[in-house]
C-alpha atoms as a PDB file:
ATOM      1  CA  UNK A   1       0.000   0.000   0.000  1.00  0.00           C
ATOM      2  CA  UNK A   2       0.988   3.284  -0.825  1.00  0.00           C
ATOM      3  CA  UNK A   3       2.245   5.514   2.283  1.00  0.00           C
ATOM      4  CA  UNK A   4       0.898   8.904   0.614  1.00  0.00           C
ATOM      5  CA  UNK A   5      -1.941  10.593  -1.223  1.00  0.00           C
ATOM      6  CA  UNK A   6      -0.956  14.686  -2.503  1.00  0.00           C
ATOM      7  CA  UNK A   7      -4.123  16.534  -3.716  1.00  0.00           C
ATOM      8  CA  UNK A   8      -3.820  19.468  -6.133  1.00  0.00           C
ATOM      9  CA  UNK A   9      -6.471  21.957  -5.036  1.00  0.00           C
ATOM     10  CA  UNK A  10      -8.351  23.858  -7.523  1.00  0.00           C
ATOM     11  CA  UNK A  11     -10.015  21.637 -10.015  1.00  0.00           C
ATOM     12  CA  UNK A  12     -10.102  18.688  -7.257  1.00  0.00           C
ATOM     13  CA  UNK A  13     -10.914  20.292  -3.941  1.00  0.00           C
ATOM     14  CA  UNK A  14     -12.308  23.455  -4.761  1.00  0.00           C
ATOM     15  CA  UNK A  15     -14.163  25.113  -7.891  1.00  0.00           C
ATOM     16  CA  UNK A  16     -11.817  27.468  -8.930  1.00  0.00           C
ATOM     17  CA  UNK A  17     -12.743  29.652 -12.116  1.00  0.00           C
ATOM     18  CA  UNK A  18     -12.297  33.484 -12.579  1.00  0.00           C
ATOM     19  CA  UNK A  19     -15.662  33.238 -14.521  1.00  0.00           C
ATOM     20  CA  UNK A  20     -17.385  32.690 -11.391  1.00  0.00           C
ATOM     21  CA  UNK A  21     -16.388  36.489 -10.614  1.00  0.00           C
ATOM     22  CA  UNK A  22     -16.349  38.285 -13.985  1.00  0.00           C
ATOM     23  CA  UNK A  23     -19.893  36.750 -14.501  1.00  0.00           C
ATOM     24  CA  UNK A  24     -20.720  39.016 -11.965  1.00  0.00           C
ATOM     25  CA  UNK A  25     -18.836  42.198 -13.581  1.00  0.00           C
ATOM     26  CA  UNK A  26     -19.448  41.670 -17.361  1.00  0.00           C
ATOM     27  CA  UNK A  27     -22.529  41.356 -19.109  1.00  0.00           C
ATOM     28  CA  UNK A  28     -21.616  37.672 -21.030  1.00  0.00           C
ATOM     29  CA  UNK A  29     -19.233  35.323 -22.028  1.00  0.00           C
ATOM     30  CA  UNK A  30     -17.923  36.892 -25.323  1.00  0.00           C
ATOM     31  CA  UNK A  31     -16.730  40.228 -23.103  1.00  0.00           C
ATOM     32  CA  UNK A  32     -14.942  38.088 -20.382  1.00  0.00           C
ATOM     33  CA  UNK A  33     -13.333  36.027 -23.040  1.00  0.00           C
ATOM     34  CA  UNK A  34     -12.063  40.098 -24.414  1.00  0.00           C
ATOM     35  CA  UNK A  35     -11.240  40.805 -21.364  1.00  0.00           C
ATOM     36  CA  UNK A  36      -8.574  37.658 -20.629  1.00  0.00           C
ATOM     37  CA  UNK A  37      -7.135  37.843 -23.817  1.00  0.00           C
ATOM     38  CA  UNK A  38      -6.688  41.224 -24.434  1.00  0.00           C
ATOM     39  CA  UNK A  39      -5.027  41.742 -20.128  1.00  0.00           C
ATOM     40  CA  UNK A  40      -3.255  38.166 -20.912  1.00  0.00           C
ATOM     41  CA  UNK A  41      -5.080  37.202 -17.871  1.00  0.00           C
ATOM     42  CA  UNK A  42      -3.915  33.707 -17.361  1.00  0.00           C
ATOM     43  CA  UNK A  43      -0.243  34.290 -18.008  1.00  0.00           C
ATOM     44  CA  UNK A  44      -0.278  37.660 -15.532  1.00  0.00           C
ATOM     45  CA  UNK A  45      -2.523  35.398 -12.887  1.00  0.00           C
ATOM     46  CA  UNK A  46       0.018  32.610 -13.061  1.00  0.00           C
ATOM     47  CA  UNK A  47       2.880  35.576 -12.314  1.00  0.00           C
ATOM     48  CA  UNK A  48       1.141  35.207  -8.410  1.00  0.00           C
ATOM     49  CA  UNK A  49       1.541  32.019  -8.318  1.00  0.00           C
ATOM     50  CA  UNK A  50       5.137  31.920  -8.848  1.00  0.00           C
ATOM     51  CA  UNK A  51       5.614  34.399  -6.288  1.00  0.00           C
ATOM     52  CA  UNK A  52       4.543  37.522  -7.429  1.00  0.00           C
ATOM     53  CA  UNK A  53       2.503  39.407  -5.011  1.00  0.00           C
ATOM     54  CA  UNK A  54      -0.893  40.314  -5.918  1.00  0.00           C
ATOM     55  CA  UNK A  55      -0.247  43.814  -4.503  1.00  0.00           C
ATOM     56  CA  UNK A  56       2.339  44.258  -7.516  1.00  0.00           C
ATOM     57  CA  UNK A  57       1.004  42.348  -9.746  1.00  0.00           C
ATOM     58  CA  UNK A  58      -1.976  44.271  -9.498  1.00  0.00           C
ATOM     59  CA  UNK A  59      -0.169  47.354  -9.769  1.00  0.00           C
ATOM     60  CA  UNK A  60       1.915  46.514 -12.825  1.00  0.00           C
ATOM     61  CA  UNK A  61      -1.081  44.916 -14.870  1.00  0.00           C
ATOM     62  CA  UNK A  62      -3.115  48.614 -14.586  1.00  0.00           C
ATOM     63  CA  UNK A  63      -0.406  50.712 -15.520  1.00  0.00           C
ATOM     64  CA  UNK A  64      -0.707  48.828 -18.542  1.00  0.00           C
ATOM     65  CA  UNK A  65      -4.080  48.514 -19.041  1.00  0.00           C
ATOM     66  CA  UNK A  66      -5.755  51.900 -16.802  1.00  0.00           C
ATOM     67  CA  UNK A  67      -9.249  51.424 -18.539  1.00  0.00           C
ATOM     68  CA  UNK A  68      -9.790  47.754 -16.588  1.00  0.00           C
ATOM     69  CA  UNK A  69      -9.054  48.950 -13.537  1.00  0.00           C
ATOM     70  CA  UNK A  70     -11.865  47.859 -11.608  1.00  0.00           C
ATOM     71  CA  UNK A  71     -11.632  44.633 -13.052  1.00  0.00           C
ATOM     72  CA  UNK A  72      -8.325  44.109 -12.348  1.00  0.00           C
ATOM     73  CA  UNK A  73      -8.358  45.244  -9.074  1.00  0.00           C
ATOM     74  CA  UNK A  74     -11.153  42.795  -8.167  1.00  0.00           C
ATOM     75  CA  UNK A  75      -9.318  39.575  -9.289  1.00  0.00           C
ATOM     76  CA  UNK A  76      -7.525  40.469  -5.641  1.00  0.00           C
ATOM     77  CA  UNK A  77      -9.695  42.208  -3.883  1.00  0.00           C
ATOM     78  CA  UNK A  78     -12.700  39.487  -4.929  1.00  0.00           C
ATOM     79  CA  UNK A  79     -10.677  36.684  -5.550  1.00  0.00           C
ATOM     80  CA  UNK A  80     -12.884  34.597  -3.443  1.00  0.00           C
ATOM     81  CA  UNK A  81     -15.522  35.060  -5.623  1.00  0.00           C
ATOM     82  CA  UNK A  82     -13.611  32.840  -8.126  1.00  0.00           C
ATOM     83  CA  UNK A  83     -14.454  29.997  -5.690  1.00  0.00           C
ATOM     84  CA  UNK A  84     -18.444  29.008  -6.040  1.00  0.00           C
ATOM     85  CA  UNK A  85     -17.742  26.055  -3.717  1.00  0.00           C
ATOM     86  CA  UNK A  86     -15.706  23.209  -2.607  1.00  0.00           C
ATOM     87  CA  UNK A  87     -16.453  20.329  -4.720  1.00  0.00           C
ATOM     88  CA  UNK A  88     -18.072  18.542  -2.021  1.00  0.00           C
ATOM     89  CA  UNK A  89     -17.639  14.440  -3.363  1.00  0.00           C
ATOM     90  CA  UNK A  90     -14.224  14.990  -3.239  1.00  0.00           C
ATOM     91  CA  UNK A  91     -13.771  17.032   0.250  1.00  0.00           C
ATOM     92  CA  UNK A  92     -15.270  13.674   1.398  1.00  0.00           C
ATOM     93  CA  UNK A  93     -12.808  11.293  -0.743  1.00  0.00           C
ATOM     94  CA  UNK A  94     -10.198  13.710   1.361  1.00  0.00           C
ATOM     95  CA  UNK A  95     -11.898  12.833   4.376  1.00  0.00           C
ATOM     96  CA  UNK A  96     -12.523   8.979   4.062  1.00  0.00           C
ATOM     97  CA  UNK A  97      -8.825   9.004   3.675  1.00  0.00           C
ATOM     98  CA  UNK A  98      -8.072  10.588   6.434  1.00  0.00           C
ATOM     99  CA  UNK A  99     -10.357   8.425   8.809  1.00  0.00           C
ATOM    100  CA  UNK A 100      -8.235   5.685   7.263  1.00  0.00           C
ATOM    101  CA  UNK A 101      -5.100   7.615   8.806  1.00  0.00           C
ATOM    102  CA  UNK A 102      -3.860   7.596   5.244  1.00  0.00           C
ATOM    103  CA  UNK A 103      -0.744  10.345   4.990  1.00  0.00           C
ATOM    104  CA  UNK A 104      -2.096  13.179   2.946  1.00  0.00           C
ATOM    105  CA  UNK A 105      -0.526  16.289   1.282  1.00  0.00           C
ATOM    106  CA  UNK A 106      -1.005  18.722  -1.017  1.00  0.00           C
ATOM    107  CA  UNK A 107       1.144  20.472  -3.720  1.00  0.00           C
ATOM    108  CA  UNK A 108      -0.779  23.527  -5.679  1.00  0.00           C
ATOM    109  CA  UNK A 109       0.311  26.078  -7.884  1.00  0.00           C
ATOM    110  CA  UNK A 110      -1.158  29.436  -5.966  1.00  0.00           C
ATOM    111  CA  UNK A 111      -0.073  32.295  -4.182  1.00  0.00           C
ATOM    112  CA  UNK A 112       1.091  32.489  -0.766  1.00  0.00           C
ATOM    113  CA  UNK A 113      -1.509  35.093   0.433  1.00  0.00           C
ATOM    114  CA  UNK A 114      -4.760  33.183  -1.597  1.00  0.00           C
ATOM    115  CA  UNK A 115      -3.479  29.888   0.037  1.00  0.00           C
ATOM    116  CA  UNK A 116      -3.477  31.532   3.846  1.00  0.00           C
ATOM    117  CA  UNK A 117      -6.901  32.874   2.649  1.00  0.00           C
ATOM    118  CA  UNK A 118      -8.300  29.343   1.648  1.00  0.00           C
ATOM    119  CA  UNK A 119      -6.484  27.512   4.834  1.00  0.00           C
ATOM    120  CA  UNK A 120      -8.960  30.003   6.960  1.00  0.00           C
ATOM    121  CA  UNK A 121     -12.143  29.165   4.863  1.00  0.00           C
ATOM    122  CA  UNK A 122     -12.589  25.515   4.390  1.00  0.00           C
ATOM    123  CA  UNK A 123     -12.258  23.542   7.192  1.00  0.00           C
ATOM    124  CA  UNK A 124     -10.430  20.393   5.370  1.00  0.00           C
ATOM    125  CA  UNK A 125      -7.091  22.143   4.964  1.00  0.00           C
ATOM    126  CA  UNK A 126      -6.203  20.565   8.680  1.00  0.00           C
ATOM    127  CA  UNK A 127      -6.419  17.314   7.112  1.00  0.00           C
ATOM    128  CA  UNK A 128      -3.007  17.882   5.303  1.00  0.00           C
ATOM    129  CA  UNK A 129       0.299  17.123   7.250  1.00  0.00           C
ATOM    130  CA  UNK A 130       2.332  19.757   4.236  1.00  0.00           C
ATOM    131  CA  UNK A 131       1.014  21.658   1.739  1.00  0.00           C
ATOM    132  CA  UNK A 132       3.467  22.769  -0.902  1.00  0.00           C
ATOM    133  CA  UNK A 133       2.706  26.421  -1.980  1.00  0.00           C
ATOM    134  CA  UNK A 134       4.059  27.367  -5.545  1.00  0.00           C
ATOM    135  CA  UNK A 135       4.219  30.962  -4.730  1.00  0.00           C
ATOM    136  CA  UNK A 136       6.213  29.838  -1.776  1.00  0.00           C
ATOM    137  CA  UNK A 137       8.890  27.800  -3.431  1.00  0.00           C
ATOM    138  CA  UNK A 138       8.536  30.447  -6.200  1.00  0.00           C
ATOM    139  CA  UNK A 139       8.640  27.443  -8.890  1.00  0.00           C
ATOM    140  CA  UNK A 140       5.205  26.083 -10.382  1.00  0.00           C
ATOM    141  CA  UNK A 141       4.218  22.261 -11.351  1.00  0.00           C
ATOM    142  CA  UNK A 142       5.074  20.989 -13.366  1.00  0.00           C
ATOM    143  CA  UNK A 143       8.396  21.315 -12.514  1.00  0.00           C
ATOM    144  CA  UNK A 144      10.418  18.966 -11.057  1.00  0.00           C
ATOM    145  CA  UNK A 145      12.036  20.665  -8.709  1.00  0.00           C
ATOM    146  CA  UNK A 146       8.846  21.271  -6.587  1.00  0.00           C
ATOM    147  CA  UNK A 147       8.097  17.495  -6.614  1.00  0.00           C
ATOM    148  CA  UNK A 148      11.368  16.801  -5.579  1.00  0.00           C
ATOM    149  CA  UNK A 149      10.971  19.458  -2.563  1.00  0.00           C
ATOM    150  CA  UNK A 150       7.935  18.342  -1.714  1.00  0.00           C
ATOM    151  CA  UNK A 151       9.405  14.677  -1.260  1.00  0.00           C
ATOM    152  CA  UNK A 152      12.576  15.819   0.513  1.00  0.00           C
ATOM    153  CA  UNK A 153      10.709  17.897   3.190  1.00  0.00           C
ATOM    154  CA  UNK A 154       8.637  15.127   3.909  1.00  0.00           C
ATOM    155  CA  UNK A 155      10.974  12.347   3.990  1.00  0.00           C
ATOM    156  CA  UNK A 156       9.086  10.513   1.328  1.00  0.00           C
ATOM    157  CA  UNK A 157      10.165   8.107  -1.723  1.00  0.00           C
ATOM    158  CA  UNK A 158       8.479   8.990  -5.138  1.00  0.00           C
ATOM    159  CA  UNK A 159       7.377   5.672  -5.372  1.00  0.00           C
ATOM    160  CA  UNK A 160       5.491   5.504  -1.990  1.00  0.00           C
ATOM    161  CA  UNK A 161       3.354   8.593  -3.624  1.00  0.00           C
ATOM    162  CA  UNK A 162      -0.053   8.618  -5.301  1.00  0.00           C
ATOM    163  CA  UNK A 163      -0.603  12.466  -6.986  1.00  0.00           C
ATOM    164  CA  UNK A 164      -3.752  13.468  -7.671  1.00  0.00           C
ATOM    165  CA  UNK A 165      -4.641  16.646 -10.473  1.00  0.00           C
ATOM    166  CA  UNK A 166      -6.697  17.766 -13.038  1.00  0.00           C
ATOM    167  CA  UNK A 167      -3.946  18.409 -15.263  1.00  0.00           C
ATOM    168  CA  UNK A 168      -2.330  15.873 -17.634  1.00  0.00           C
ATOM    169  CA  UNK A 169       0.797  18.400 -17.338  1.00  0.00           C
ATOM    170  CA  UNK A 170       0.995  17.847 -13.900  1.00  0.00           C
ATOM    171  CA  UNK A 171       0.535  14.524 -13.278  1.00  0.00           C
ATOM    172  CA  UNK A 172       3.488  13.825 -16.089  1.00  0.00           C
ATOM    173  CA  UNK A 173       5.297  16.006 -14.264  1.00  0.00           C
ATOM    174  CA  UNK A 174       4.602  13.854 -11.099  1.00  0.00           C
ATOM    175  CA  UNK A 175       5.255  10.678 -13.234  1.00  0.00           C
ATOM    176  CA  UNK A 176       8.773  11.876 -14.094  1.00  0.00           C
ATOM    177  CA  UNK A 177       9.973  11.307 -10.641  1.00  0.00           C
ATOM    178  CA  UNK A 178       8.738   7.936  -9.999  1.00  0.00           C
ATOM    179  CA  UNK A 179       5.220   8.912  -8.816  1.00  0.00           C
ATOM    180  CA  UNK A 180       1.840   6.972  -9.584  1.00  0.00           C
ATOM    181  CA  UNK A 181      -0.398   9.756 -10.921  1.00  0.00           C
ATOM    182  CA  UNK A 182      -4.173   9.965 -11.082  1.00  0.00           C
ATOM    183  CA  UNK A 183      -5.638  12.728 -13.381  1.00  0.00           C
ATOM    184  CA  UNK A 184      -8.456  13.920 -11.219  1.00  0.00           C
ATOM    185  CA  UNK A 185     -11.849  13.815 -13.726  1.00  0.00           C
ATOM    186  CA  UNK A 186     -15.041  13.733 -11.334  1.00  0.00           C
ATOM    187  CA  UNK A 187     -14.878  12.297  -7.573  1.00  0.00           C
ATOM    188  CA  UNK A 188     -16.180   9.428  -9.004  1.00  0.00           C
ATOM    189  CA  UNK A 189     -13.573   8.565 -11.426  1.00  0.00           C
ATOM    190  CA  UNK A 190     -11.380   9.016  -8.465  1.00  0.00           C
ATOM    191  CA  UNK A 191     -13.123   7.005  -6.096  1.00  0.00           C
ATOM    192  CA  UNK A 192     -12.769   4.134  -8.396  1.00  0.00           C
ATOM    193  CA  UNK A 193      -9.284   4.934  -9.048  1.00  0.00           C
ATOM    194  CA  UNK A 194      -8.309   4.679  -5.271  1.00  0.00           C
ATOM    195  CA  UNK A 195     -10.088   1.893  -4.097  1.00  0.00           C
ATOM    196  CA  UNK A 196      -8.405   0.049  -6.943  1.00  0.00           C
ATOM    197  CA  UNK A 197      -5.131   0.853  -5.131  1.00  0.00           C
ATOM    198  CA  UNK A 198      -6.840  -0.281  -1.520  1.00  0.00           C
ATOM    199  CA  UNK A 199      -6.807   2.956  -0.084  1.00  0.00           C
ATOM    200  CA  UNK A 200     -10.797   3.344   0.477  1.00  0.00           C
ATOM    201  CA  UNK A 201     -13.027   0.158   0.564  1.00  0.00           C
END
């Protein structure tokens, strides 16, 4: 059996999507889709999550771009308006493992400030011994090198490891170094996945 289970967070544990919020701000789809691509929102977003804080990365993003400014203040200031919910069947996959005592962790790519803000808000983020914080390590999955931290801290062998995203990217990534990887789908999927491995039964 398989000492350790590492969840990635948004896309598994939580609903994240910036749509929840601009839904709110913009009249439809077609203007937040104008919006993204003409701010480069996902490749400025990701700048946070390798480290950036959202303070500056707020700043520099409206010098550029002073008609959005409301908008691009709120992807801080509202950012927890990006989560509609935790996605509840797999908070209590998280939770069956941990009445089995199963070791879990998480590794995520997010900022150090939105991570302290979600570790406050949902109640589950006691169940992890170590979560790995991109814009901590200031290097994002799928890189090695925050696998390989993540393993080191924790005194763990790749192989030992079952890691568990929504991302193909990522779970190659976790591959690379010896890991079994699950590419998170639905809880259901997942459920299936780990009780073929004996963890839940």
């Amino acid at each position: 059996m398989r000492k350790a289970v590492i969840f990635d967070i948004g896309g598994v544990l939580l609903d994240w999507n910036p749509r929840h919020l601009y839904r709110k701000m913009l009249p439809d789809e077609k203007s937040i889709d104008a919006f993204f691509d003409e701010v480069g929102f996902s490749a400025w977003n990701i700048q946070q999550d390798a480290g950036r804080s959202w303070g500056d990365g707020v700043a520099e993003l409206i010098e550029e771009f002073p008609h959005h400014n409301s908008l691009i203040k709120a992807a801080h200031l509202r950012w927890h308006e990006m989560i509609e919910s935790p996605i509840h069947d797999t908070v209590v996959i998280l939770e069956l493992l941990a009445a089995r005592q199963t070791a879990l962790f998480a590794i995520s790519n997010i900022s150090s400030e939105k991570c302290a803000e979600l570790q406050e808000r949902f109640k589950f983020f006691s169940l992890f011994r170590d979560i790995v914080v991109s814009g901590d390590e200031k290097v994002l999955k799928p890189e090695a090198t925050i696998y390989q931290r993540f393993l080191t801290r924790n005194d763990l062998q790749a192989e030992d490891c079952i890691f568990i995203d929504d991302s193909p990217v990522n779970t190659k990534g976790a591959e690379a170094l010896g890991m079994k990887a699950v590419r998170f789908e639905t809880p259901a999927q997942l459920l299936n996945e780990l009780e073929e491995y004996g963890l839940i039964i």
